[in-house]
Protein backbone atom coordinates (compact mmCIF):
# COMPACT_ATOMS: atom_id res chain seq x y z
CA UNK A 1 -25.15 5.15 9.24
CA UNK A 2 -22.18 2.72 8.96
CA UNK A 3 -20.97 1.66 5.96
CA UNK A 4 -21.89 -2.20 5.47
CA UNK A 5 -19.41 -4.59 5.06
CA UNK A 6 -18.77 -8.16 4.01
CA UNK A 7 -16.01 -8.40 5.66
CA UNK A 8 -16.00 -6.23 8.62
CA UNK A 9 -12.16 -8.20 10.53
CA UNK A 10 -10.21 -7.85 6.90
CA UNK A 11 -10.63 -4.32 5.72
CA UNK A 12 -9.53 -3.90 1.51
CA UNK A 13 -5.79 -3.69 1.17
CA UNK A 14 -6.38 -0.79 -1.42
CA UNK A 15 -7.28 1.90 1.74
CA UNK A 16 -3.21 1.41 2.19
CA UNK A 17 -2.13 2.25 -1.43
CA UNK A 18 -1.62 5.97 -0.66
CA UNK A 19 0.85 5.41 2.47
CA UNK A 20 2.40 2.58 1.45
CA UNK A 21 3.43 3.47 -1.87
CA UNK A 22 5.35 6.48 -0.40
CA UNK A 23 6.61 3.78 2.21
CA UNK A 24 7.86 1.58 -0.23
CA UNK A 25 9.57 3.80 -2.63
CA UNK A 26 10.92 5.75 0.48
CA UNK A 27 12.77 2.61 1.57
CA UNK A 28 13.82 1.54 -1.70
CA UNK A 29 15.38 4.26 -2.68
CA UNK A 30 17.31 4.85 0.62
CA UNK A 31 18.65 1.37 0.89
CA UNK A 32 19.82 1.43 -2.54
CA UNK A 33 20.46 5.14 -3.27
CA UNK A 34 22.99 5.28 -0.29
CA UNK A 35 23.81 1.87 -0.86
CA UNK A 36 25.34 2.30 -4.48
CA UNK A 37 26.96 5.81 -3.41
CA UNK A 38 28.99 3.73 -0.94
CA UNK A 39 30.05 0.80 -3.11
CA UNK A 40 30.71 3.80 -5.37
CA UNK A 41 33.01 5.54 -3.55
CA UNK A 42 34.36 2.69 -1.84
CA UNK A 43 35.50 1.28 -5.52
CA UNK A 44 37.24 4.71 -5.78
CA UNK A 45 38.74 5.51 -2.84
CA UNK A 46 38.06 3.16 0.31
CA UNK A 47 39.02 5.27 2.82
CA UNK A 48 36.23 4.69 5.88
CA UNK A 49 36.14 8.39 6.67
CA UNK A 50 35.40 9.15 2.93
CA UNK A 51 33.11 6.19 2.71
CA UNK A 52 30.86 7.40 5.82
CA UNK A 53 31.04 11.24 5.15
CA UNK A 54 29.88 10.31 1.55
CA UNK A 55 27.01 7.69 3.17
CA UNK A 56 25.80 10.23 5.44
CA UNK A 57 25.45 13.01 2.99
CA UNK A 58 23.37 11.02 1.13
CA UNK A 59 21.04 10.37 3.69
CA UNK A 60 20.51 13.53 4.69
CA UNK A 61 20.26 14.88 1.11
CA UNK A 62 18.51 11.94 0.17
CA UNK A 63 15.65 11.86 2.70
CA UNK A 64 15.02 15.70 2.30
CA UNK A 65 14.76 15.08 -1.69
CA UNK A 66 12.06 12.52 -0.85
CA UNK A 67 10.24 14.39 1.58
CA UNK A 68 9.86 17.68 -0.92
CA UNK A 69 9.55 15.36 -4.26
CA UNK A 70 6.69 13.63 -2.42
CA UNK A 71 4.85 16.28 -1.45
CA UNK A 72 5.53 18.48 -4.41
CA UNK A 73 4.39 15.62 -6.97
CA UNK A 74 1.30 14.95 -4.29
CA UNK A 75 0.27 18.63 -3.80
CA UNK A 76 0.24 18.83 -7.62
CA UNK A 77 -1.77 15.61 -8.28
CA UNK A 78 -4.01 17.37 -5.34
CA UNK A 79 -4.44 20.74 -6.89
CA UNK A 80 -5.68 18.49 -9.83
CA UNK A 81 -8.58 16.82 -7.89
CA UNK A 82 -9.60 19.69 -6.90
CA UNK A 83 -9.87 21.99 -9.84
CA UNK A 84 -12.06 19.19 -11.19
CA UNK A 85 -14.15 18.96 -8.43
CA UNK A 86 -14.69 22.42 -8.68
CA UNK A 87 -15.60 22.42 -11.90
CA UNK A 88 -18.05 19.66 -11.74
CA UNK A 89 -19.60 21.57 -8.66
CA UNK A 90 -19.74 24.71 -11.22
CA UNK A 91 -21.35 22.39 -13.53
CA UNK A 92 -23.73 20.73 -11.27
CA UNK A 93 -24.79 24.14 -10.92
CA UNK A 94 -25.27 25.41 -13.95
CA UNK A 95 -26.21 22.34 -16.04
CA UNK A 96 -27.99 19.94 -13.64
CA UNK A 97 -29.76 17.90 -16.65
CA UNK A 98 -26.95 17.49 -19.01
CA UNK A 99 -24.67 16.43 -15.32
CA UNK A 100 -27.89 13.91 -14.59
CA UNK A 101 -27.65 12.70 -18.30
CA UNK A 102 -23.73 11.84 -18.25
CA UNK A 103 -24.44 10.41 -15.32
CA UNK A 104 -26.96 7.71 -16.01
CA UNK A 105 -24.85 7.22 -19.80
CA UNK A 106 -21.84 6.27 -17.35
CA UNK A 107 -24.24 3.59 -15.47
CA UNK A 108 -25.55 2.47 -18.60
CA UNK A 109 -22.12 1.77 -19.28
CA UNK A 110 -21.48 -0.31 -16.37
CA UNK A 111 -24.64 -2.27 -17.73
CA UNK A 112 -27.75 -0.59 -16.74
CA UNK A 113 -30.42 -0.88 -18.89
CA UNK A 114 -31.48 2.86 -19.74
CA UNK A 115 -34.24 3.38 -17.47
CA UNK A 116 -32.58 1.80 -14.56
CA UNK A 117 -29.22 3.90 -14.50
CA UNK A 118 -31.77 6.99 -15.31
CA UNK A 119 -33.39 5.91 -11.60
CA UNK A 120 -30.23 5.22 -9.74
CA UNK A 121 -28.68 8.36 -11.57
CA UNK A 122 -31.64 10.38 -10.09
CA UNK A 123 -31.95 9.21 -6.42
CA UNK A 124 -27.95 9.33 -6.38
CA UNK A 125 -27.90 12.68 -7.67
CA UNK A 126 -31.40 13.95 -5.01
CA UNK A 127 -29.10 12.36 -2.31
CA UNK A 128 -25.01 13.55 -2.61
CA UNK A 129 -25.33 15.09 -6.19
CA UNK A 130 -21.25 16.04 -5.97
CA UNK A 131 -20.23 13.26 -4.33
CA UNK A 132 -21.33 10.86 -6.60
CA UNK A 133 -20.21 13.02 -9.76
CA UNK A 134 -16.96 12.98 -7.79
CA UNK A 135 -17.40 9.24 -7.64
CA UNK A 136 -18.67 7.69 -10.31
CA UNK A 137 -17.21 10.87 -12.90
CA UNK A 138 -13.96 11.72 -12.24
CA UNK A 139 -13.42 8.90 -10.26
CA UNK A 140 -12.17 9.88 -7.07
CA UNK A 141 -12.41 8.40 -3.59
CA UNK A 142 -11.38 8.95 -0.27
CA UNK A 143 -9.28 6.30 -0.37
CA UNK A 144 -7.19 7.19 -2.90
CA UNK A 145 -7.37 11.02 -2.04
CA UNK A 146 -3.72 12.97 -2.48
CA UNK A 147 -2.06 13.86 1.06
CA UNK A 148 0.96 15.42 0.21
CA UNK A 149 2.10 15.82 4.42
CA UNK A 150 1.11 12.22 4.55
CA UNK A 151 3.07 11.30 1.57
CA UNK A 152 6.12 13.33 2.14
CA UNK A 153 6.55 12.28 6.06
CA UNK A 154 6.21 8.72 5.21
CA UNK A 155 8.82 8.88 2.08
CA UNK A 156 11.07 10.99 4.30
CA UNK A 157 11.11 8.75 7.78
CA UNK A 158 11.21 5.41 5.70
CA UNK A 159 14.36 6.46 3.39
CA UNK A 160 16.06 7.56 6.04
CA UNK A 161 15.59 4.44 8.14
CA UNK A 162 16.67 2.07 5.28
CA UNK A 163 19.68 4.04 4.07
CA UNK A 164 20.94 4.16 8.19
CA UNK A 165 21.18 0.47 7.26
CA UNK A 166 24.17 0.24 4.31
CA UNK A 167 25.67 3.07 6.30
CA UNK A 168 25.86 1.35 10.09
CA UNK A 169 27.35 -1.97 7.70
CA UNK A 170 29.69 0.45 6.30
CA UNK A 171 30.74 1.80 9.73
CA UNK A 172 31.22 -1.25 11.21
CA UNK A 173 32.95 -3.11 8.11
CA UNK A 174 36.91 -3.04 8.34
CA UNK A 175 37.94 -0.91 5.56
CA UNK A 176 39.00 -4.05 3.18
CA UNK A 177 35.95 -5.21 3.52
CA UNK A 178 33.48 -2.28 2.89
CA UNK A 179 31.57 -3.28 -0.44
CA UNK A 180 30.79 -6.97 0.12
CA UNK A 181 29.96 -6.54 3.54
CA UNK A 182 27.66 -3.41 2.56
CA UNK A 183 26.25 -5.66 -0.34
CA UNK A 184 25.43 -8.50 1.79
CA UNK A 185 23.28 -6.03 3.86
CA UNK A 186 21.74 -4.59 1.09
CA UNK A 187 20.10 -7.59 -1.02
CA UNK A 188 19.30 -8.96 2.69
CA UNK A 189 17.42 -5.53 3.47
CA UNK A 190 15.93 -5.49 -0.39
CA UNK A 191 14.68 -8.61 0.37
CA UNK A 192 13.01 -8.03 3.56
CA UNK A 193 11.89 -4.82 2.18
CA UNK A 194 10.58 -6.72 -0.77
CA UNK A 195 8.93 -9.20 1.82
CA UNK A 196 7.41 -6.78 3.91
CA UNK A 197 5.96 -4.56 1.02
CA UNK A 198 4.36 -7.31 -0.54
CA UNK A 199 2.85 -8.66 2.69
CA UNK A 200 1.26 -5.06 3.82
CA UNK A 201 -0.28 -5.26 0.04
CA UNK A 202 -1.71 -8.49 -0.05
CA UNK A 203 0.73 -9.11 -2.97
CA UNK A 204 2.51 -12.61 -4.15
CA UNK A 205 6.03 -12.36 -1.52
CA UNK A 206 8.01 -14.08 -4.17
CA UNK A 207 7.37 -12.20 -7.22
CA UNK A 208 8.01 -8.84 -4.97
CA UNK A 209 10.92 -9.85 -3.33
CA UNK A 210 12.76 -10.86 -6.50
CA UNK A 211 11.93 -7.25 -8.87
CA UNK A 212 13.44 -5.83 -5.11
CA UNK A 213 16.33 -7.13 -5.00
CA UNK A 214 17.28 -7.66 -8.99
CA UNK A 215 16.52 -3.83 -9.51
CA UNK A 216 18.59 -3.12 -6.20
CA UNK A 217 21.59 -4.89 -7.24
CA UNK A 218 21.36 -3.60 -11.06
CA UNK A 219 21.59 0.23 -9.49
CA UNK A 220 24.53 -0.82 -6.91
CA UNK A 221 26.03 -2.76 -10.04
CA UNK A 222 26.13 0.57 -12.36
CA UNK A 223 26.99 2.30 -9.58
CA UNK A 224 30.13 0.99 -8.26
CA UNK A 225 30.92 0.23 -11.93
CA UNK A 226 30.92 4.06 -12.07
CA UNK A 227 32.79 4.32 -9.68
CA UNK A 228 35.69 1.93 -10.11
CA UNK A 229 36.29 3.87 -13.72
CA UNK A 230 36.33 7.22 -11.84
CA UNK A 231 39.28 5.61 -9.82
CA UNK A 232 40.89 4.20 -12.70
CA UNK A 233 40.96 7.28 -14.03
CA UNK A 234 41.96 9.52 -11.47
């Protein structure tokens, strides 16, 4: 039977909260990860064949750290879910009248009346007994299930897309004018990033766009900062 809807032509934005958070911190961090190790270098030593061999080391390095952090932080968060869901099934199992009694308390909780959330708790439990536990218990839905290959291709492809960006800026920029021309690029991409992010989400554009683009430039900022004293020193 199909699941009813309200709304059937504008589908909840939360059924994208799994992909696009991997999307958006993918991106993020490649525009401005690669982006800051260029102004970096390029405050040290702007050299274009430094400045690209540097850029394109950190993509590669970059996007593979995504890819495993994803899916190693996922796959754990995974393994979580379902060592509780295994031991609710155990428990389901075992203790079927203290599981039916938690379950009506948490519906009572909601604001049931007691003999109401004992009914729903019953015909819930006679119809998917671990799916609701799963449910309404632990709190767990499909929609905000762990994928770790989902997570770790999407934080992978989109970091290394963003940080191609500051890089092709950098390749094309005559060597005096690396870092403004790579920093022009980069708040322009934060932004868009910012824009885009917040549009896939539902989310206010404005409010997105700006916490982009400010924590962008404050990384870059420390970054070349670092950078220019390594110079100095040297």
């Amino acid at each position: 039977m199909p699941q009813a809807s309200a709304h059937p032509g504008d589908p909840h934005y939360i059924t994208r909260s799994g992909w696009l958070r991997a999307a958006v911190l993918g991106a993020n961090d490649g525009v401005v990860s690669v982006s800051s190790l260029i102004v970096g270098v390029a405050a040290a030593d702007p050299n274009p064949s430094t400045v690209i061999i540097a850029g394109i080391a950190g993509l590669s390095a970059g996007a593979m750290s995504m890819a495993a952090g994803e899916y190693v932080s996922v796959s754990s968060q995974s393994d979580t879910e379902r060592a509780d869901i295994a031991r609710e099934t155990k428990a389901l199992q075992e203790l079927p009248d203290a599981e039916l009694a938690e379950l009506a308390a948490i519906y009572q909780e909601k604001g049931l009346s007691e003999e109401t959330a004992l009914v729903v708790a019953k015909e819930l439990t006679d119809k998917d007994a671990l799916g609701t536990h799963v449910r309404d218990e632990l709190e767990l839905s499909e929609a905000h299930a762990a994928n770790p290959l989902q997570a770790a291709f999407t934080s992978g492809v989109t970091f290394s897309i963003a940080a191609a960006i500051p890089l092709l800026a950098a390749f094309a920029a005559p060597a005096d004018s690396i870092i403004p021309i790579v920093l022009i690029v980069t708040v322009i991409t934060l932004a868009a990033l910012g824009a885009l992010g917040a549009k896939a989400g539902a989310a206010p554009v404005l409010r997105a766009t700006l916490r982009v683009v400010m924590w962008g430039v404050f990384a870059m900022a420390v970054t070349a900062g670092v950078g220019w004293l390594f110079g100095v020193s040297v």
